[in-house]
Protein backbone atom coordinates (compact mmCIF):
# COMPACT_ATOMS: atom_id res chain seq x y z
CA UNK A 1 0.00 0.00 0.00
CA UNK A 2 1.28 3.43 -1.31
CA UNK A 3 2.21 6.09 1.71
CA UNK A 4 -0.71 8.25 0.25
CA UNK A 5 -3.05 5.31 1.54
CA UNK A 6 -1.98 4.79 4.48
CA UNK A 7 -2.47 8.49 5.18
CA UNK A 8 -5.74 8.19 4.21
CA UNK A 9 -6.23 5.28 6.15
CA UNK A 10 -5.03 6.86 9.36
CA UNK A 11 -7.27 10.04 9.10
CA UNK A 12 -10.65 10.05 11.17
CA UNK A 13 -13.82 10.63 9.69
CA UNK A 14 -14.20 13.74 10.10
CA UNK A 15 -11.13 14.89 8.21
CA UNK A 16 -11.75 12.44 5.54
CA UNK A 17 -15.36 14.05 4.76
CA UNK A 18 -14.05 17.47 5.24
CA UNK A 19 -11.15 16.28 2.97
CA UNK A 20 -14.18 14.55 0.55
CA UNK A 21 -15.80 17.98 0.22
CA UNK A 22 -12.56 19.56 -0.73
CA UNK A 23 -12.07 17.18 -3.33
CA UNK A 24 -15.60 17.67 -4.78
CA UNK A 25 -15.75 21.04 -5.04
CA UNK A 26 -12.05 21.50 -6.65
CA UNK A 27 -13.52 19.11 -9.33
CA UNK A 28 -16.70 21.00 -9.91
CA UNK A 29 -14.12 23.96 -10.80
CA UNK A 30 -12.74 21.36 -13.58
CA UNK A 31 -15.76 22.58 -16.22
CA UNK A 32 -13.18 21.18 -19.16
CA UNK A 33 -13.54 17.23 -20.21
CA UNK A 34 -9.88 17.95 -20.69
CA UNK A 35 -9.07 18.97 -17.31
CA UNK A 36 -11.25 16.09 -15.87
CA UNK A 37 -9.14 13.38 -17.79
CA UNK A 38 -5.77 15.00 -16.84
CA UNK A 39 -7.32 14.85 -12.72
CA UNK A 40 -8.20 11.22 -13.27
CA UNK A 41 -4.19 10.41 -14.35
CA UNK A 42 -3.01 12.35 -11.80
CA UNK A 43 -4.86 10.72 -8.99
CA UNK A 44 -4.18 6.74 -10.52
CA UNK A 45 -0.43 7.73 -10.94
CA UNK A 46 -0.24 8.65 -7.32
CA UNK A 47 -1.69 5.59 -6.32
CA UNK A 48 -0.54 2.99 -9.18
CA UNK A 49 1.91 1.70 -6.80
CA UNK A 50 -1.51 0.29 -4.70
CA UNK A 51 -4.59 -1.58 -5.11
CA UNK A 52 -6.66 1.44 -5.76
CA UNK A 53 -4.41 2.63 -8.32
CA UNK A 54 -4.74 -0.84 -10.40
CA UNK A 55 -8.66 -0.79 -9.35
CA UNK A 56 -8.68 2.79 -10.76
CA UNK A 57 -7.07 1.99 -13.90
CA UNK A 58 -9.40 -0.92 -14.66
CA UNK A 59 -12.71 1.08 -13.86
CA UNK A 60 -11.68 3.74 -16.11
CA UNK A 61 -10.85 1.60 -19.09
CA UNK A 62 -12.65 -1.35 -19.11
CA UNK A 63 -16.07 -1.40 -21.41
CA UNK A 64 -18.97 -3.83 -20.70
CA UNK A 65 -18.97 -5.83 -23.83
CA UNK A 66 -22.78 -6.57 -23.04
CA UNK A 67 -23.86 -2.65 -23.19
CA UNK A 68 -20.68 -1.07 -24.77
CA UNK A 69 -21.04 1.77 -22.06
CA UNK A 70 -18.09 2.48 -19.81
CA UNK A 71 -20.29 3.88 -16.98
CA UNK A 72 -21.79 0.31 -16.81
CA UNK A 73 -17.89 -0.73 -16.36
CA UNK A 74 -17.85 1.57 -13.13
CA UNK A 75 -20.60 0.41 -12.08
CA UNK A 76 -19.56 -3.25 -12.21
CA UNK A 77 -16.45 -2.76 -10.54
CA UNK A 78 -18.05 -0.28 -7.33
CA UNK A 79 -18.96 -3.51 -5.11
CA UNK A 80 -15.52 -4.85 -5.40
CA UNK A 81 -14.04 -5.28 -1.51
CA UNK A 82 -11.81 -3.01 -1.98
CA UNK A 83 -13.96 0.29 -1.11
CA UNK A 84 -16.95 0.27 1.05
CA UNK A 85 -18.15 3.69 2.03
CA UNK A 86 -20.94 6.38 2.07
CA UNK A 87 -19.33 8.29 -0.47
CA UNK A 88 -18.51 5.26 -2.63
CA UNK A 89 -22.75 4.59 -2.24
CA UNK A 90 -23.01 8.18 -3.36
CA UNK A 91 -20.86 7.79 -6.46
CA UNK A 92 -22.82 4.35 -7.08
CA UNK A 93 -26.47 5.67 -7.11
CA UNK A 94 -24.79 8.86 -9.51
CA UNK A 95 -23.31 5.98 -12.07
CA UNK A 96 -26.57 4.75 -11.77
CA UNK A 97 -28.48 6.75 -12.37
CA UNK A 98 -26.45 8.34 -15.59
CA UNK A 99 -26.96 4.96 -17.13
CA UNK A 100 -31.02 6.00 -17.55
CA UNK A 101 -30.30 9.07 -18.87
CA UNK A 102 -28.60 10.69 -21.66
CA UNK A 103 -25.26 10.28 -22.86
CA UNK A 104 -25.25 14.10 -23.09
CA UNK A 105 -26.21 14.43 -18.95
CA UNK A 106 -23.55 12.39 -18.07
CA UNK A 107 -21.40 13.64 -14.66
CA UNK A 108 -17.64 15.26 -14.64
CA UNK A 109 -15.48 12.14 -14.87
CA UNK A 110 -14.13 14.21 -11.87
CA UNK A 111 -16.82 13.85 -9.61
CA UNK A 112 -16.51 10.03 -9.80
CA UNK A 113 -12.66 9.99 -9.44
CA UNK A 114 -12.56 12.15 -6.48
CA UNK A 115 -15.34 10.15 -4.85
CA UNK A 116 -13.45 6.99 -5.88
CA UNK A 117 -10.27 8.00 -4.23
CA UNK A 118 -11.07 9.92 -1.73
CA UNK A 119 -13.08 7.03 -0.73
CA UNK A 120 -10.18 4.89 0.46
CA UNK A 121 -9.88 7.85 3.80
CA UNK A 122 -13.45 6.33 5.53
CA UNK A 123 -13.85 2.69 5.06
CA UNK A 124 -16.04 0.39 7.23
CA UNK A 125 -19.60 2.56 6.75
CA UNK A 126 -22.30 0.72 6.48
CA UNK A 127 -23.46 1.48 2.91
CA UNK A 128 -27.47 0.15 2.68
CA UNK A 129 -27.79 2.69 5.53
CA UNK A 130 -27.05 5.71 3.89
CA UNK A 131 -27.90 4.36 0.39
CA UNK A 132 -31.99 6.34 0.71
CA UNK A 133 -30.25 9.05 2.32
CA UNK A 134 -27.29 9.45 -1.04
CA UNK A 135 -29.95 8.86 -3.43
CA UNK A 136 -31.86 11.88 -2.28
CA UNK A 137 -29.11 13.99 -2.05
CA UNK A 138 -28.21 12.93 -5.75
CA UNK A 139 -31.68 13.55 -7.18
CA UNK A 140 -31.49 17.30 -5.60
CA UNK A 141 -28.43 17.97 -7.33
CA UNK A 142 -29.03 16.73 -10.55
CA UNK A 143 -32.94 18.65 -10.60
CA UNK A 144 -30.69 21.69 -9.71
CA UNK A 145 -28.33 21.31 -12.90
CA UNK A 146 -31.07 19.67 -14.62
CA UNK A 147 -31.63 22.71 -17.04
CA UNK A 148 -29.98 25.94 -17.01
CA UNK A 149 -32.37 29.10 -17.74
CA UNK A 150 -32.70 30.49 -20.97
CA UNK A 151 -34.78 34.09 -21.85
CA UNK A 152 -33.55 35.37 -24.44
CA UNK A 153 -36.89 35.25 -26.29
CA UNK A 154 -35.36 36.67 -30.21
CA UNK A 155 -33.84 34.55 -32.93
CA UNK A 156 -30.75 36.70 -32.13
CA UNK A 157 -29.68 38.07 -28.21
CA UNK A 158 -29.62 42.03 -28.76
CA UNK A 159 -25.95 42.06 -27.32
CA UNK A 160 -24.45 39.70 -30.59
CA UNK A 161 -26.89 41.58 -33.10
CA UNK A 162 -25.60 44.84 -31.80
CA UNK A 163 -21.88 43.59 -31.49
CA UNK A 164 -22.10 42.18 -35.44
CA UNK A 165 -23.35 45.69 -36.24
CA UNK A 166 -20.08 47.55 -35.05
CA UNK A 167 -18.20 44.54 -36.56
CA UNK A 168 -19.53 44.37 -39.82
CA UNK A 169 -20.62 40.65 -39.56
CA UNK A 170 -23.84 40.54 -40.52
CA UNK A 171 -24.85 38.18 -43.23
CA UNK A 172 -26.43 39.65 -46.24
CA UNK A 173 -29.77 37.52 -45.25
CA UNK A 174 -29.96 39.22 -41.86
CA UNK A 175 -29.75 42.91 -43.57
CA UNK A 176 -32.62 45.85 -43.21
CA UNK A 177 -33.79 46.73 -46.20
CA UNK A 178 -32.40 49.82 -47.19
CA UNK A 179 -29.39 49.79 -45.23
CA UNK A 180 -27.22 47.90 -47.47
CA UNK A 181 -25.36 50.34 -48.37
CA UNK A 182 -24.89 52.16 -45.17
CA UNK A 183 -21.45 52.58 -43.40
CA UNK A 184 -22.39 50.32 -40.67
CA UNK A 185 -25.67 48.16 -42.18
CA UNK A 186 -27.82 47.36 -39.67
CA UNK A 187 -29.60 44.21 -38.59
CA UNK A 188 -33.42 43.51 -38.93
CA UNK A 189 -34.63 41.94 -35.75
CA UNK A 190 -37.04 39.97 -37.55
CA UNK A 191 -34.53 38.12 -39.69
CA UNK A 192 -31.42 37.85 -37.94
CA UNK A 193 -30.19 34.76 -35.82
CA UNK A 194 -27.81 34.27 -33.64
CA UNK A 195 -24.74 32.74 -35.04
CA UNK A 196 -22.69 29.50 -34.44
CA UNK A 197 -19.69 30.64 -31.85
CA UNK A 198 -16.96 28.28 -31.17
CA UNK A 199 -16.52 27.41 -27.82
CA UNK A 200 -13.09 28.55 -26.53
CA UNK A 201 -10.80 28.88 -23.41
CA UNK A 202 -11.40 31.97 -21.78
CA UNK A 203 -14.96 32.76 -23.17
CA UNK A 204 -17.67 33.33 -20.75
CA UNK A 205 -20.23 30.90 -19.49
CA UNK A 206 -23.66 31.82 -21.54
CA UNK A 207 -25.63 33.66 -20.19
CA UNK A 208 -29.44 33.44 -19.24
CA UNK A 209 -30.24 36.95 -21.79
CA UNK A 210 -27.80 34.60 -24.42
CA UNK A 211 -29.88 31.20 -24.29
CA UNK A 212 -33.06 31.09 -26.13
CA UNK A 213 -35.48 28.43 -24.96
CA UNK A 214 -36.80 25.34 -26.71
CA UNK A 215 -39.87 27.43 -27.89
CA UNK A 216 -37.71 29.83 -29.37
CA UNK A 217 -35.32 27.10 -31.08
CA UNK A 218 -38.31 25.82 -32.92
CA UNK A 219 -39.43 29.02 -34.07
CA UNK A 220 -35.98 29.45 -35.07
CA UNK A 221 -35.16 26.75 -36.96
CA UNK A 222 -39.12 27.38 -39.01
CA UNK A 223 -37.90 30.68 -39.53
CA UNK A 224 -35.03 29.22 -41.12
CA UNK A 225 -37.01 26.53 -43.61
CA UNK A 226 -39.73 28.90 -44.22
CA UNK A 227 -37.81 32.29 -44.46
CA UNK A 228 -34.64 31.14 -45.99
CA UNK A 229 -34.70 27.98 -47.54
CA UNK A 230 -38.18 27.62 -49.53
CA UNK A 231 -37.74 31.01 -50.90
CA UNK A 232 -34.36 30.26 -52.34
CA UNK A 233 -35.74 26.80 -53.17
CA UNK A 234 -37.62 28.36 -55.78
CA UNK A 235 -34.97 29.33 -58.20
CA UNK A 236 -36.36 32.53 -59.27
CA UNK A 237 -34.08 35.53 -60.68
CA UNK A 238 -34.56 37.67 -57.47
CA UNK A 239 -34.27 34.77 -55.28
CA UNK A 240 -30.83 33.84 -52.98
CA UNK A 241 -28.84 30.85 -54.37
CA UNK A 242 -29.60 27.76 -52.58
CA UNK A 243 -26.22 27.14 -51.57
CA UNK A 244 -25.80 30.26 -50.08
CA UNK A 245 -29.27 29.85 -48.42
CA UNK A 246 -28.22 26.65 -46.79
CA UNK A 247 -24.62 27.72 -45.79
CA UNK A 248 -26.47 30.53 -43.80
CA UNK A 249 -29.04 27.80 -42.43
CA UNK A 250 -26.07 25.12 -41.84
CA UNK A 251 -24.41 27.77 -39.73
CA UNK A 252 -27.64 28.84 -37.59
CA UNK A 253 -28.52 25.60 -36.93
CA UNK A 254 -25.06 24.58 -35.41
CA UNK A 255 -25.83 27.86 -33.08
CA UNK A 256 -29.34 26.22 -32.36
CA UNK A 257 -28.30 23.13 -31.37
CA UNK A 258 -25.23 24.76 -29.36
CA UNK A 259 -28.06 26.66 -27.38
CA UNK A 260 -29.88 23.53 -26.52
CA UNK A 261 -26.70 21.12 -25.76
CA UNK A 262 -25.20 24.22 -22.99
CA UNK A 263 -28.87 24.24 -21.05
CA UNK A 264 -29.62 20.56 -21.36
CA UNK A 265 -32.66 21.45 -23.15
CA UNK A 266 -34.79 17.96 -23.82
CA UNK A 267 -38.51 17.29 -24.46
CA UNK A 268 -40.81 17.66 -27.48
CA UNK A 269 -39.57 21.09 -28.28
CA UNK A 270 -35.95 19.85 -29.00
CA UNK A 271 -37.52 16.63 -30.74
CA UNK A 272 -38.63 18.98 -33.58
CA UNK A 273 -35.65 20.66 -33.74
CA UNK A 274 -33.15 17.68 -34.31
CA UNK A 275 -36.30 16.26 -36.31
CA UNK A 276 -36.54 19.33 -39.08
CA UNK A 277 -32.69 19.49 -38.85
CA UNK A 278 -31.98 16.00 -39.94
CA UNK A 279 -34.59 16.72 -42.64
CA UNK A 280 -33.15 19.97 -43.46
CA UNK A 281 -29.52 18.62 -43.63
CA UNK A 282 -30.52 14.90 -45.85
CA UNK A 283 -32.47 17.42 -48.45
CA UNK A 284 -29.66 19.56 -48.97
CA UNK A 285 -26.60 16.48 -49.05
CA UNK A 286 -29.00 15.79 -52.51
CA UNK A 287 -29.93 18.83 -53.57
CA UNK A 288 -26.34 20.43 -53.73
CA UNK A 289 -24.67 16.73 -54.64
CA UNK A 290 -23.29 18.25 -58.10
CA UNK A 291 -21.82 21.47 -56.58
CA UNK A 292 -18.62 22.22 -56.06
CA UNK A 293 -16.13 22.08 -52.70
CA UNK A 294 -16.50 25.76 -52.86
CA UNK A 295 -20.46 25.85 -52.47
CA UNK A 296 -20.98 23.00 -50.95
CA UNK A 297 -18.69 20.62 -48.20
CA UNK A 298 -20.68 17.05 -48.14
CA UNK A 299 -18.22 15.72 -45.77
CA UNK A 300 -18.71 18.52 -43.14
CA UNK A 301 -22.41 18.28 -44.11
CA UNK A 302 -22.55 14.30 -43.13
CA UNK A 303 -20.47 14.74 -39.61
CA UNK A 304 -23.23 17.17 -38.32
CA UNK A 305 -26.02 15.28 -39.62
CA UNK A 306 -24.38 12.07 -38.34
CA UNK A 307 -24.36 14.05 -35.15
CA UNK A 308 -28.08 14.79 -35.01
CA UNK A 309 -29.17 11.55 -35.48
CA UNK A 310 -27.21 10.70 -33.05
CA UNK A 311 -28.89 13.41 -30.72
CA UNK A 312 -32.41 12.76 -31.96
CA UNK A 313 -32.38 9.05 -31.13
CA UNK A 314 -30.68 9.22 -27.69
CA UNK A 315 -33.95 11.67 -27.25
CA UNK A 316 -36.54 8.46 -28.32
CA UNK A 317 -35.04 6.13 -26.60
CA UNK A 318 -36.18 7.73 -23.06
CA UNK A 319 -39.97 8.84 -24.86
CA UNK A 320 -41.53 7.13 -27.70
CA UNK A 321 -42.44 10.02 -30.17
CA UNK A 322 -45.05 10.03 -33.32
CA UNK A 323 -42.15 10.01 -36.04
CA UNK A 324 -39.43 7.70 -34.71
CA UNK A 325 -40.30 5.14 -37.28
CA UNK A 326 -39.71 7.40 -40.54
CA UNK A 327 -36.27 9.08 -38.55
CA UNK A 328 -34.89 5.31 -38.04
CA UNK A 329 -35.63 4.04 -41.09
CA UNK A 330 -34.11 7.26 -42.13
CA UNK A 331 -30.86 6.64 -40.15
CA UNK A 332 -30.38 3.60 -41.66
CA UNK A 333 -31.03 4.50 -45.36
CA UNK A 334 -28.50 6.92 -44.87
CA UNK A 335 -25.74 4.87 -43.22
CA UNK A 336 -26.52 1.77 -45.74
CA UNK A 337 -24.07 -0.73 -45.09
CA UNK A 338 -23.25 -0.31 -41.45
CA UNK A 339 -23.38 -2.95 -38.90
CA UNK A 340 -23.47 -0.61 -36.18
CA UNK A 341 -26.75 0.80 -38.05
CA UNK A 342 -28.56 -2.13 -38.75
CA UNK A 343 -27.92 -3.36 -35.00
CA UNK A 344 -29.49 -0.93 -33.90
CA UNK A 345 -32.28 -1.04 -35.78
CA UNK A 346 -32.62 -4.41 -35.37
CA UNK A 347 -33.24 -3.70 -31.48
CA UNK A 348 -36.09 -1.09 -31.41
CA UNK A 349 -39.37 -2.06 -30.20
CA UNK A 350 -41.71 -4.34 -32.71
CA UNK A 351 -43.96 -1.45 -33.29
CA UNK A 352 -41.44 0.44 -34.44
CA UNK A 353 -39.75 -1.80 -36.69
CA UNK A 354 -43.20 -3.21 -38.13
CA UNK A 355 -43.85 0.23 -39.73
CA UNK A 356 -43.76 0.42 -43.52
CA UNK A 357 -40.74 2.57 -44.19
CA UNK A 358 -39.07 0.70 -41.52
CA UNK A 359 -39.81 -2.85 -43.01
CA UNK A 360 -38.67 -1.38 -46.33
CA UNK A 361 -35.37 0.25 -45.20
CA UNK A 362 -34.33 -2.87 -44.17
CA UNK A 363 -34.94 -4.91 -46.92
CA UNK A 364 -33.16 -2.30 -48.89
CA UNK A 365 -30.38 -2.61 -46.67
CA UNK A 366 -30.15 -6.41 -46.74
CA UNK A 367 -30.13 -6.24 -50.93
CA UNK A 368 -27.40 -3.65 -50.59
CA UNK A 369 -24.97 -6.06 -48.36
CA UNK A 370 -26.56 -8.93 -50.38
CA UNK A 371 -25.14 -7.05 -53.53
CA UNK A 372 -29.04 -7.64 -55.38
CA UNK A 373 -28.62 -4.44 -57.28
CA UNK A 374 -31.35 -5.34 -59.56
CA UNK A 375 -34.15 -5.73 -56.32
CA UNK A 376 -32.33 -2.79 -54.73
CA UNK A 377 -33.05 -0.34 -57.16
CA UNK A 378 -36.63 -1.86 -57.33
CA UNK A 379 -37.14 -1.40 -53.96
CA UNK A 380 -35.99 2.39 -53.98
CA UNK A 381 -38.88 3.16 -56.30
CA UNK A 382 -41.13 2.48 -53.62
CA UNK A 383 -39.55 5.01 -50.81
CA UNK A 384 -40.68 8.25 -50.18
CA UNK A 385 -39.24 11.27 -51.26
CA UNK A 386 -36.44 12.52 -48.19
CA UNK A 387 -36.03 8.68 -47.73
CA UNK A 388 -34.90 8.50 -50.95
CA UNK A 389 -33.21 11.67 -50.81
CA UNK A 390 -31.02 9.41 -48.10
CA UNK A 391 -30.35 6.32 -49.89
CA UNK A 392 -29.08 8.47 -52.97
CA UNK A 393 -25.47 8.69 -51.46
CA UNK A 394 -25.08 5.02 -51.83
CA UNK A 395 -26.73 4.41 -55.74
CA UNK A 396 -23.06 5.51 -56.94
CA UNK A 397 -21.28 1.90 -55.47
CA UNK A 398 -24.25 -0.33 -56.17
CA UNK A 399 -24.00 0.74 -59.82
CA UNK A 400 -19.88 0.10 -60.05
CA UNK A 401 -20.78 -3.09 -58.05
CA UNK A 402 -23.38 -3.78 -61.03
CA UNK A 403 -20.90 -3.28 -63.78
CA UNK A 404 -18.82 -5.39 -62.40
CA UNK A 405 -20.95 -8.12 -61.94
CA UNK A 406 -21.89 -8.19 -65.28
CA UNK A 407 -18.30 -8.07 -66.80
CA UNK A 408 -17.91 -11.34 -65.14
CA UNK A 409 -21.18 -12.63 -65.86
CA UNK A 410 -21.71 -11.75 -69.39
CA UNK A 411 -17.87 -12.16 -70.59
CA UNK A 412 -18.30 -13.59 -73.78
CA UNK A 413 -17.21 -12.81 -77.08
CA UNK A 414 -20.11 -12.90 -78.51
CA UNK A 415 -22.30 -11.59 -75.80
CA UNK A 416 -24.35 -7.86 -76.06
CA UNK A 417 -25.98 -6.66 -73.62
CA UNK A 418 -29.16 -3.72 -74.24
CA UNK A 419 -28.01 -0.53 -73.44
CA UNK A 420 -31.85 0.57 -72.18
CA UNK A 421 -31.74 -2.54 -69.76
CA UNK A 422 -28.63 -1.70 -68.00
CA UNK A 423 -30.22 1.86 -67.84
CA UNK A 424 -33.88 0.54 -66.41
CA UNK A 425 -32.25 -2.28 -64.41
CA UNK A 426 -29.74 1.09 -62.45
CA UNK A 427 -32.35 3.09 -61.88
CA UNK A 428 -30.31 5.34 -64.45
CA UNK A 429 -32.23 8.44 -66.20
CA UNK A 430 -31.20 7.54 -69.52
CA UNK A 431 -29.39 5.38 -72.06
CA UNK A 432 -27.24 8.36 -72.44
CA UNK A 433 -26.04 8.21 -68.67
CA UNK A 434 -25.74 4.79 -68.56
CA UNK A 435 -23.23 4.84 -71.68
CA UNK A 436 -21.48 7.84 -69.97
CA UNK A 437 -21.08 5.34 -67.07
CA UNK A 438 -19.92 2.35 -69.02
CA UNK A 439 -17.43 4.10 -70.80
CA UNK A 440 -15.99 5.84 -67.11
CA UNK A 441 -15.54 2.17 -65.92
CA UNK A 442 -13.79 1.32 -69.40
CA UNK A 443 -16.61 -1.32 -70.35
CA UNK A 444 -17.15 -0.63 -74.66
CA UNK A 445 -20.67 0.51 -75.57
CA UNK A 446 -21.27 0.00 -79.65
CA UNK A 447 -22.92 2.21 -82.04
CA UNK A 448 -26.13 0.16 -81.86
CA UNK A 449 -26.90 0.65 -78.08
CA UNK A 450 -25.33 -2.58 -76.94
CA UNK A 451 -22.91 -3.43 -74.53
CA UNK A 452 -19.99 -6.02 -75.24
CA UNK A 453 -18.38 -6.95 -71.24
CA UNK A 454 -14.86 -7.86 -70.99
CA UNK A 455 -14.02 -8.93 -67.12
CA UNK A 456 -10.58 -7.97 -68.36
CA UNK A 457 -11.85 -4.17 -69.55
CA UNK A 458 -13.42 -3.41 -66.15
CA UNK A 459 -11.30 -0.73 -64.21
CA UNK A 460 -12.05 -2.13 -60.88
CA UNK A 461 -10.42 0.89 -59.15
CA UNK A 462 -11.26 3.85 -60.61
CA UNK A 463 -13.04 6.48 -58.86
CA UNK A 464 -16.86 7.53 -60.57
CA UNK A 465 -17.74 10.79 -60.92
CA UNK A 466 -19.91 12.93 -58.41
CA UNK A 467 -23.49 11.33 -58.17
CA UNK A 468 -25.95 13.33 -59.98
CA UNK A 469 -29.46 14.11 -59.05
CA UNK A 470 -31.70 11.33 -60.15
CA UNK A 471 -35.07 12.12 -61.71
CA UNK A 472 -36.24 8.51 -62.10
CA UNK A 473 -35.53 7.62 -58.46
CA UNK A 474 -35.32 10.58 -56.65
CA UNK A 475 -37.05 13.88 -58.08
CA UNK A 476 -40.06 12.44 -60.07
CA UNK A 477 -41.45 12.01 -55.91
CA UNK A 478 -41.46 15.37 -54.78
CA UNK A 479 -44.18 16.81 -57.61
CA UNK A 480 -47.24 17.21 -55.31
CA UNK A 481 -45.36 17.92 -52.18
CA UNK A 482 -43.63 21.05 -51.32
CA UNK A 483 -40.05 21.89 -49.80
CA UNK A 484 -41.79 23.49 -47.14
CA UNK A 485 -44.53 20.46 -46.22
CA UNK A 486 -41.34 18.14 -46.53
CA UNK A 487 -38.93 19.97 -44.40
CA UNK A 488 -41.86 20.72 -41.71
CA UNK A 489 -43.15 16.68 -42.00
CA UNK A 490 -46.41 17.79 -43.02
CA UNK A 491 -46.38 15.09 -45.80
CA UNK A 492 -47.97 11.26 -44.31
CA UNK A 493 -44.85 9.21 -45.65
CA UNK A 494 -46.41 5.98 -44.41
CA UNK A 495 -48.71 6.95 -47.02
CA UNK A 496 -46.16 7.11 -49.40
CA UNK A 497 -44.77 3.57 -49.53
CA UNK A 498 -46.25 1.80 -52.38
């Protein structure tokens, strides 16, 4: 046992709790994940020499195959003989209890450690004695840090739309009319919002006057579909480019969700939020597939959308919400071809998974690890429009996975295949396109439409160009449904699914 233990060991109980509440509240100081981690070394190097420090190690990096949390791991190892105490009963219940919440609500890894270790100083308490007593004193804490308060009641707090005044930083979206051409243009309250700010050492702590509430998030991010995004949607002369439109939207939304991550905001309001954001984000990866890295980043685009789904279905698995169904099957349209995906899926309630969409996505992602292009691309027809809007990111390896089936299959010298049944069978919009993609892939197309497959012509590894927007499987939905009713979730996709 390490000197610092035994010094631990010989303190009385009072000193230990006094020493206990010393510890705690230097770690609620450590506000920086950062910070926390760098505590949680320090304390297991001082005490690797010892049991605890070993102990220490193992709780910290162990993760229970069974769940794949590592709070469950900490919670495994608390009833090991090593540490019986109050505070170790305290730190229990808190593990505990994190496990039913969100990932997002999850303690300082500081709280635990100093609880762990400084649990060594008072052993011998009887711990089912004190466990009702902990467990109260928990709950009381974590209802006070539950949510912190929010009032600022505008799109944008008055102190940032004033400060982007004098700073010139207003976007040309966020303008009053007739002040364009001002020295200093100034912002219309009405239209401007409140802008994504990087969190950063030495910045303030929000507050309350920053924070808008869920109510205001909502009508923030509707301002955004209906004010910004379905008017550029339009494509008329006067209109602003939908790139541009969404790069403003992209960047307000970040600022949105920022607002409701800092307060722990939860509940239906934030539901709708991630709900219309996931929408907002899966319309635009397909709308601006064919632009440029200078109007349009898809891989920046699929990190924070990645992000929000992962948000959105933390938030239904602790309340069952009208839409889950559509938003999973949307999750795993989107990541087609993951394991991790199609696990999950696999383990959400019956009534879930028995929806339509839901029943579909999955069959669609069976044909696409299956490699059945030909039912894959049959089954697309049937999604609904955003759904489809999801998949579309994948249509680009099915088809190379296509050609080079069939350069294997039909390699014969005196083989031809129909150029229009490639085409039909790839869900292509023409014969044109499909002859464009042939000849990519180095597979020879003759004059007369037909295709002559050479398993020895194939380019196996070259890289296709960009995916194009697809009218046959993609845009030939959306005719009787608006941006605005699909970006809202007005439209009854259930309905949808033929």
């Amino acid at each position: 046992m390490s000197n610092l233990q035994c010094r631990f060991r010989n303190l009385d109980h009072d000193a230990s709790r006094q020493w206990i509440s010393l510890a705690i509240d230097v770690t609620r100081s450590l506000t920086s994940t950062l910070k926390q981690t760098a505590f949680i070394f320090a304390i297991s190097t001082f005490l690797r020499s010892g049991q605890v420090g070993t102990w220490l190690d193992s709780a910290f990096n162990m993760h229970d195959r069974q769940t794949n949390n590592p709070w469950w791991a900490v919670w495994n190892l608390l009833f090991l003989p090593v540490i019986h105490t109050a505070v170790l009963t305290r730190v229990a219940v808190l593990i505990q209890t994190v496990n039913l919440q969100q990932a997002a609500n999850a303690p300082p890894l500081g709280y635990i450690t100093a609880g762990i270790v400084t649990a060594v100083a008072i052993d011998g308490c009887d711990v089912s004695a004190c466990r009702e007593t902990m467990t109260t004193m928990l709950r009381a804490e974590m209802q006070a840090e539950e949510q912190l308060p929010a009032s600022c009641v505008a799109m944008c707090p008055e102190g940032e739309r004033a400060e982007r005044e004098r700073k010139r930083r207003l976007h040309r979206l966020e303008l009053l009319p007739g002040s364009e051409r001002e020295r200093l243009p100034r912002a219309d309250p009405a239209r401007a919002v409140k802008e994504y700010s990087r969190p950063a050492a030495g910045k303030h702590r929000p507050r309350a006057s920053e924070l808008r509430p869920p109510a205001v998030l909502l009508r923030t991010v509707d301002y955004l579909i209906d004010g910004v995004l379905c008017p550029a949607d339009e494509a008329s002369p006067r209109s602003t480019p939908f790139a541009e439109a969404y790069d403003f939207t992209f960047d307000r939304l970040r600022a949105v969700r920022q607002d409701a991550v800092v307060q722990r905001a939860r509940g239906p309001h934030i539901v709708l939020v991630l709900e219309k954001s996931v929408r907002v984000m899966v319309y635009a990866s397909y709308r601006l597939c064919e632009e440029t890295l200078a109007h349009f980043e898809p891989t920046i685009t699929d990190c924070h959308l990645q992000e929000c789904f992962s948000c959105l279905l933390r938030n239904y698995s602790s309340e069952r919400c009208r839409n889950e169904g559509d938003f999973q099957a949307l999750h795993l349209l989107y990541n087609m071809g993951s394991f991790k995906a199609l696990h999950y899926a696999l383990q959400r309630p019956p009534e879930i998974r028995s929806s339509q969409v839901m029943r579909l996505a999955l069959d669609i992602n069976r044909c696409y690890l299956e490699g059945n292009f030909v039912r894959f691309f049959r089954l697309v027809r049937r999604l609904p429009f955003l759904h489809s809007c999801a998949a579309h990111r994948h249509f680009r390896l099915v088809r190379q996975q296509a050609l080079r089936t069939y350069s294997h299959g039909h390699s014969v010298r005196n083989c031809r295949y129909p150029l229009a049944r490639l085409s039909e069978l790839l869900g292509l919009d023409s014969a044109g396109e499909a002859r464009s993609l042939c000849q990519h892939c180095g597979i020879l197309v003759g004059e007369d439409g037909c295709i002559a497959f050479q398993k020895t012509a194939m380019k196996v590894s070259v890289d296709l160009p960009k995916s194009a927007r697809c009218i046959a499987l993609v845009d030939s939905k959306r005719e009787e449904w608006t941006l605005r009713e699909i970006l809202h979730g007005s439209q009854h996709q259930e309905g949808d699914v033929a």
